[in-house]
C-alpha atoms as a PDB file:
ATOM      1  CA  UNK A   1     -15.979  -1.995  34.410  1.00  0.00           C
ATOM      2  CA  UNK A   2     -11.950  -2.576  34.022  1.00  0.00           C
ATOM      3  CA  UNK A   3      -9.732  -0.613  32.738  1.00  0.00           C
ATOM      4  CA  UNK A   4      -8.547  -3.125  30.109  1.00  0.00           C
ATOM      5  CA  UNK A   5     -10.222  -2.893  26.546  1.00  0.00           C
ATOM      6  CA  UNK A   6      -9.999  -5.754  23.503  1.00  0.00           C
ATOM      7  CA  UNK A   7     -11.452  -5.775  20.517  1.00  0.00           C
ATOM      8  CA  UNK A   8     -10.939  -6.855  16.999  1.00  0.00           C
ATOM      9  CA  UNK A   9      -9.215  -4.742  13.999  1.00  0.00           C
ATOM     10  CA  UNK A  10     -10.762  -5.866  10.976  1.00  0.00           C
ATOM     11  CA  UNK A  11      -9.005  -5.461   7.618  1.00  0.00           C
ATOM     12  CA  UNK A  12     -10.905  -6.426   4.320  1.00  0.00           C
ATOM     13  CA  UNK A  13      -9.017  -7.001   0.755  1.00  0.00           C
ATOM     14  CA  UNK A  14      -8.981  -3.451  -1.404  1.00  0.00           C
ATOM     15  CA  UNK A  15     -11.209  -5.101  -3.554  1.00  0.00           C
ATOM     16  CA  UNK A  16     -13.840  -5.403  -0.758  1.00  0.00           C
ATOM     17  CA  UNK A  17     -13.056  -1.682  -0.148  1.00  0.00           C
ATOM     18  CA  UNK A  18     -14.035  -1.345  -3.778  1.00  0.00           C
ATOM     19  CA  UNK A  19     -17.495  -3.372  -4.069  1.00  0.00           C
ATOM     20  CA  UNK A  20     -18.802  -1.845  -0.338  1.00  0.00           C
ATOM     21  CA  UNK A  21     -17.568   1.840  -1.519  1.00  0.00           C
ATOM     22  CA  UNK A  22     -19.472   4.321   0.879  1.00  0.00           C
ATOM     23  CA  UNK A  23     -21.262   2.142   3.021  1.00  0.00           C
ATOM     24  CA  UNK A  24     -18.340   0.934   4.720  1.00  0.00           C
ATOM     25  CA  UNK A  25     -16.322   4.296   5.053  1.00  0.00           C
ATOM     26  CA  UNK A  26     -17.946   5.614   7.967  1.00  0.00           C
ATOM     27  CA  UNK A  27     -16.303   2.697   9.942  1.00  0.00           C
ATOM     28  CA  UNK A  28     -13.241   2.467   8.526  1.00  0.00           C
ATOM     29  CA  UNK A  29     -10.140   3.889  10.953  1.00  0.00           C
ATOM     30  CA  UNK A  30      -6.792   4.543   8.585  1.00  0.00           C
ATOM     31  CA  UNK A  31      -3.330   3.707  10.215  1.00  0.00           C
ATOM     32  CA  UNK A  32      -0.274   2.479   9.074  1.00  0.00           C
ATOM     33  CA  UNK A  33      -1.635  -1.097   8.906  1.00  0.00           C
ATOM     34  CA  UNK A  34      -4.270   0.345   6.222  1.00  0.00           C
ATOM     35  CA  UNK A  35      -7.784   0.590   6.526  1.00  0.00           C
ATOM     36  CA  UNK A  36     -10.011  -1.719   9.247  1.00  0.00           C
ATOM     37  CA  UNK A  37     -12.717  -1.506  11.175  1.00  0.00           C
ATOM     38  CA  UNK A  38     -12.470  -1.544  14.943  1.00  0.00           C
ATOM     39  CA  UNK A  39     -14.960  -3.848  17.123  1.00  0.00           C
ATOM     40  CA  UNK A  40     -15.598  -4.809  20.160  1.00  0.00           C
ATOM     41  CA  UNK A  41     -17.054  -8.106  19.631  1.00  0.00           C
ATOM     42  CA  UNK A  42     -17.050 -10.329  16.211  1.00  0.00           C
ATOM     43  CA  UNK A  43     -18.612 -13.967  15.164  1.00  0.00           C
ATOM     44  CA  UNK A  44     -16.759 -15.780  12.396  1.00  0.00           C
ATOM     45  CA  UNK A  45     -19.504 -18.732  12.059  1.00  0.00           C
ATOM     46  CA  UNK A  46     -20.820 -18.634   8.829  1.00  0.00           C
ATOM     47  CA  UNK A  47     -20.846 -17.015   5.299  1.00  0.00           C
ATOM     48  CA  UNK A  48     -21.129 -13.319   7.187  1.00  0.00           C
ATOM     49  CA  UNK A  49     -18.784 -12.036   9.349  1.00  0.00           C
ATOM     50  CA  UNK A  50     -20.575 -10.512  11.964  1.00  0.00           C
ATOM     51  CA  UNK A  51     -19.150  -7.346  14.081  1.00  0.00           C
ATOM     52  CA  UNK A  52     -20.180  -5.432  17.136  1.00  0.00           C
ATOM     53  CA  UNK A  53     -19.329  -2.124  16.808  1.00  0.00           C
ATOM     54  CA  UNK A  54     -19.581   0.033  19.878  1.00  0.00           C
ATOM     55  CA  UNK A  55     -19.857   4.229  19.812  1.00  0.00           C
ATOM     56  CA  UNK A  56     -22.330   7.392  20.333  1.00  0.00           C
ATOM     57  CA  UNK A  57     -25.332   8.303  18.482  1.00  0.00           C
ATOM     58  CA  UNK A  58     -25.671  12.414  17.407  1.00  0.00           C
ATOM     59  CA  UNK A  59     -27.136  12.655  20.887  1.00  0.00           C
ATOM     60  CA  UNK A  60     -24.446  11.462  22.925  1.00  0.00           C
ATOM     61  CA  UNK A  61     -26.715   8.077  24.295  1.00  0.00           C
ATOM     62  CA  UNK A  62     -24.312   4.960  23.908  1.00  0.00           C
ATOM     63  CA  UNK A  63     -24.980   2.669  20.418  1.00  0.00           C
ATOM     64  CA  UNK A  64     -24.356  -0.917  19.762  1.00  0.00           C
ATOM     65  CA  UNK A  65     -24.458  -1.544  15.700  1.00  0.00           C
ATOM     66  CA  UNK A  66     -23.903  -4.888  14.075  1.00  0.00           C
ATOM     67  CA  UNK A  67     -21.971  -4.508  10.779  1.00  0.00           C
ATOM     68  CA  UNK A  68     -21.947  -7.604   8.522  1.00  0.00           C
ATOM     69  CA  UNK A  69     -20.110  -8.420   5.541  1.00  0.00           C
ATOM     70  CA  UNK A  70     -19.739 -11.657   3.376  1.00  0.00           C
ATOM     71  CA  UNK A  71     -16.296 -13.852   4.608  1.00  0.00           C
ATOM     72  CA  UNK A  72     -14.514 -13.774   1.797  1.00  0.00           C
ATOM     73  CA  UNK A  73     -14.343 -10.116   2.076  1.00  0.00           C
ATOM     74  CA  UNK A  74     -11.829 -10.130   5.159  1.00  0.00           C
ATOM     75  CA  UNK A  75      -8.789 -10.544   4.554  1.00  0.00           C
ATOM     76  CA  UNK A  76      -7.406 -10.324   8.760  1.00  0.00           C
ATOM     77  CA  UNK A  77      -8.576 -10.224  11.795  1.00  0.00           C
ATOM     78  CA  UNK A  78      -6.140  -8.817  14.375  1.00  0.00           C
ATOM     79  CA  UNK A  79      -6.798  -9.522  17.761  1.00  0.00           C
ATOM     80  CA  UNK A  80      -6.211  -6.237  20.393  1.00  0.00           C
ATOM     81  CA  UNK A  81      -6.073  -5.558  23.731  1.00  0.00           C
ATOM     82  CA  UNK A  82      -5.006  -2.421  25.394  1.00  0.00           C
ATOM     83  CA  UNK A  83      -4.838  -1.247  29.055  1.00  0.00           C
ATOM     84  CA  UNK A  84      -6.844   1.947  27.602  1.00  0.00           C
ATOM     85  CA  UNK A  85      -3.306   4.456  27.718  1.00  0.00           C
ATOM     86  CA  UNK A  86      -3.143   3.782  23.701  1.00  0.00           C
ATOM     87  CA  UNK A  87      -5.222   2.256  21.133  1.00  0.00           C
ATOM     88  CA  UNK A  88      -3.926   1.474  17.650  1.00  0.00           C
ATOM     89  CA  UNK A  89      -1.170   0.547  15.478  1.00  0.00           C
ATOM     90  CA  UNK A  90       0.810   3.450  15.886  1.00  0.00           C
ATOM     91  CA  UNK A  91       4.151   4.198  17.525  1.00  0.00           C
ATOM     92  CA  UNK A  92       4.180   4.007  20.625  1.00  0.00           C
ATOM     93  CA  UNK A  93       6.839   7.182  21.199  1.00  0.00           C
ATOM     94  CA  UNK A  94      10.669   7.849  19.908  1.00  0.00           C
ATOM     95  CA  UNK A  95      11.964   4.971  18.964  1.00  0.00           C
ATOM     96  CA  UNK A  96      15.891   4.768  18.814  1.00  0.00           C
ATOM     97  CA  UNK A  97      17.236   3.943  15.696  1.00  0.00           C
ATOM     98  CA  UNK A  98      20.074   1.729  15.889  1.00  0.00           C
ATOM     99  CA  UNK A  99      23.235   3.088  14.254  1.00  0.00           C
ATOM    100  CA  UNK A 100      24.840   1.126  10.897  1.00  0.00           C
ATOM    101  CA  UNK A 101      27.973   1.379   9.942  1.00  0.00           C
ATOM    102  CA  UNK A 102      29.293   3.915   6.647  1.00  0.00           C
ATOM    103  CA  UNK A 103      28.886   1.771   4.071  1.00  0.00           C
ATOM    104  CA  UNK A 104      30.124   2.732   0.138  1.00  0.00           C
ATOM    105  CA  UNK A 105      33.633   4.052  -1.141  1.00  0.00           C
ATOM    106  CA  UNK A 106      34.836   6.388   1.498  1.00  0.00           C
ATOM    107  CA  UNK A 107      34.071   3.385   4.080  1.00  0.00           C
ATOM    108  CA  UNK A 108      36.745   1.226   5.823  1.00  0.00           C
ATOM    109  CA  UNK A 109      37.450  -2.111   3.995  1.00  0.00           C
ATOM    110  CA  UNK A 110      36.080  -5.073   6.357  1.00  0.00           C
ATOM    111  CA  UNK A 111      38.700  -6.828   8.630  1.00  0.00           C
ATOM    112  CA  UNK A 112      37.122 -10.151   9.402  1.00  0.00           C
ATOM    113  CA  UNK A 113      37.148 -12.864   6.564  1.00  0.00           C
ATOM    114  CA  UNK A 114      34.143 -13.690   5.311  1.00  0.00           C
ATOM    115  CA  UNK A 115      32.435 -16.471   6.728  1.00  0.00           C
ATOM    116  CA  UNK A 116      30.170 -17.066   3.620  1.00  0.00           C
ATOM    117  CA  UNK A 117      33.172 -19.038   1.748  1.00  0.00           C
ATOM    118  CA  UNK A 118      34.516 -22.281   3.689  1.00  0.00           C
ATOM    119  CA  UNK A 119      38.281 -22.722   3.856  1.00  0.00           C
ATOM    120  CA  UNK A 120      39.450 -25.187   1.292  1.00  0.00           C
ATOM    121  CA  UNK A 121      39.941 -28.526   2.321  1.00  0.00           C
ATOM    122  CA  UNK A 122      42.864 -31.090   0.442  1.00  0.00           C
ATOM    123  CA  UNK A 123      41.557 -34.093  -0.840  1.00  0.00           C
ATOM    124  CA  UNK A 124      43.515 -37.122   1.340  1.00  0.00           C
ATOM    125  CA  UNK A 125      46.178 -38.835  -0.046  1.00  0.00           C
ATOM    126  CA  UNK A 126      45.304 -42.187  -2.229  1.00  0.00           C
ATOM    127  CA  UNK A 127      46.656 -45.355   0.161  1.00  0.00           C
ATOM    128  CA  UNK A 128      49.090 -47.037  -1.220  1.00  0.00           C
ATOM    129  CA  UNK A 129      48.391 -49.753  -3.689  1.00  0.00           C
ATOM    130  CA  UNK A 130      45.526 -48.374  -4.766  1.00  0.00           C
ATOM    131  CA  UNK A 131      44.346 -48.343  -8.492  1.00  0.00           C
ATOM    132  CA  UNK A 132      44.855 -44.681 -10.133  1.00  0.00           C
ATOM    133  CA  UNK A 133      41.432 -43.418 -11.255  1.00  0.00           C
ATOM    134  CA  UNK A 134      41.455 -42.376 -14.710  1.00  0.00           C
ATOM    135  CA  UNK A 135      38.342 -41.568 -16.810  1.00  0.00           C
ATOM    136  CA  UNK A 136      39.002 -43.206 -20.546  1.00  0.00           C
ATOM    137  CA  UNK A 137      36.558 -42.555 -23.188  1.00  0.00           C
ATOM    138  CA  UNK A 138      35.725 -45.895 -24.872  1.00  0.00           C
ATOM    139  CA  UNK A 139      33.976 -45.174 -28.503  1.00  0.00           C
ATOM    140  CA  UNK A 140      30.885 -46.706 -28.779  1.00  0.00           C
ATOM    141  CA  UNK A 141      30.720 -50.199 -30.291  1.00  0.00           C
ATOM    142  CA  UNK A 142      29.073 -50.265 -33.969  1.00  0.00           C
END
C-alpha cells in the first residue's frame, strides 16, 4: 500500500441536509468548507450517487459501507488527494498576513495620480476650408 491517499469530499445542498436529517449525520465531517462526506471511492452514473465509504466497525475489523443518495442532492464533489501528513480543508499552519497600508483620516494622502481617469485629449483642429458644424433646429413642417 502507498503512502498517498485520494478520495472524494462530498457536499450536498442544506436542503438535502434537511430532508436526510439523522441518517446522514453520522457521516458528515464539518470544516470550514461546511458539511461533506468523505469517500474513498464514488460512481456518478445514474439517478444515485453512489459512495464508498471506508472506516472501523465497534470491533476494530476494517468496514466498507456504500452510502447512496439521489443526484440532485449533491451539490459538489471535490476531488482530494493527500500524501497522508494532512487531510482536510483546513490551514495548513501560520499563514503570514500580508501588511496593507493605514487607510482613513489620519492616513497619508496618495502620491501617484490615479490611473482610473484618462488624461484629456484636445479635439484636432478643423482643416482649413472646412464647413463649420452647427446644429440648427428646423420646426417641423405643418
Amino acid at each position: 500500500m502507498n503512502d498517498h491517499r485520494s478520495g472524494f469530499a462530498v457536499f450536498f445542498f442544506p436542503q438535502a441536509l434537511e430532508v436526510l436529517g439523522e441518517a446522514i449525520r453520522p457521516y458528515l465531517l464539518d470544516g470550514p468548507a461546511g458539511p461533506h462526506v468523505l469517500c474513498h471511492e464514488i460512481d456518478t452514473g445514474g439517478a444515485l450517487i453512489e459512495m464508498t465509504i471506508d472506516g472501523r466497525g465497534p470491533d476494530g475489523r476494517s468496514v466498507s459501507l456504500e452510502l447512496m443518495v439521489p443526484a440532485n442532492m449533491v451539490r459538489m464533489i471535490v476531488s482530494v488527494h493527500t500524501d497522508g501528513s494532512t487531510f482536510g480543508f483546513g490551514p495548513r499552519g501560520p499563514v503570514a498576513e500580508p501588511a496593507l497600508p493605514a487607510v482613513g483620516p489620519t492616513a497619508m494622502p496618495a502620491q501617484a495620480q490615479p490611473q482610473a481617469v484618462p488624461k484629456p485629449v484636445e479635439a484636432p483642429a478643423r482643416p482649413e476650408g472646412a464647413p463649420a458644424e452647427t446644429l440648427t433646429r428646423t420646426p417641423p413642417k405643418p
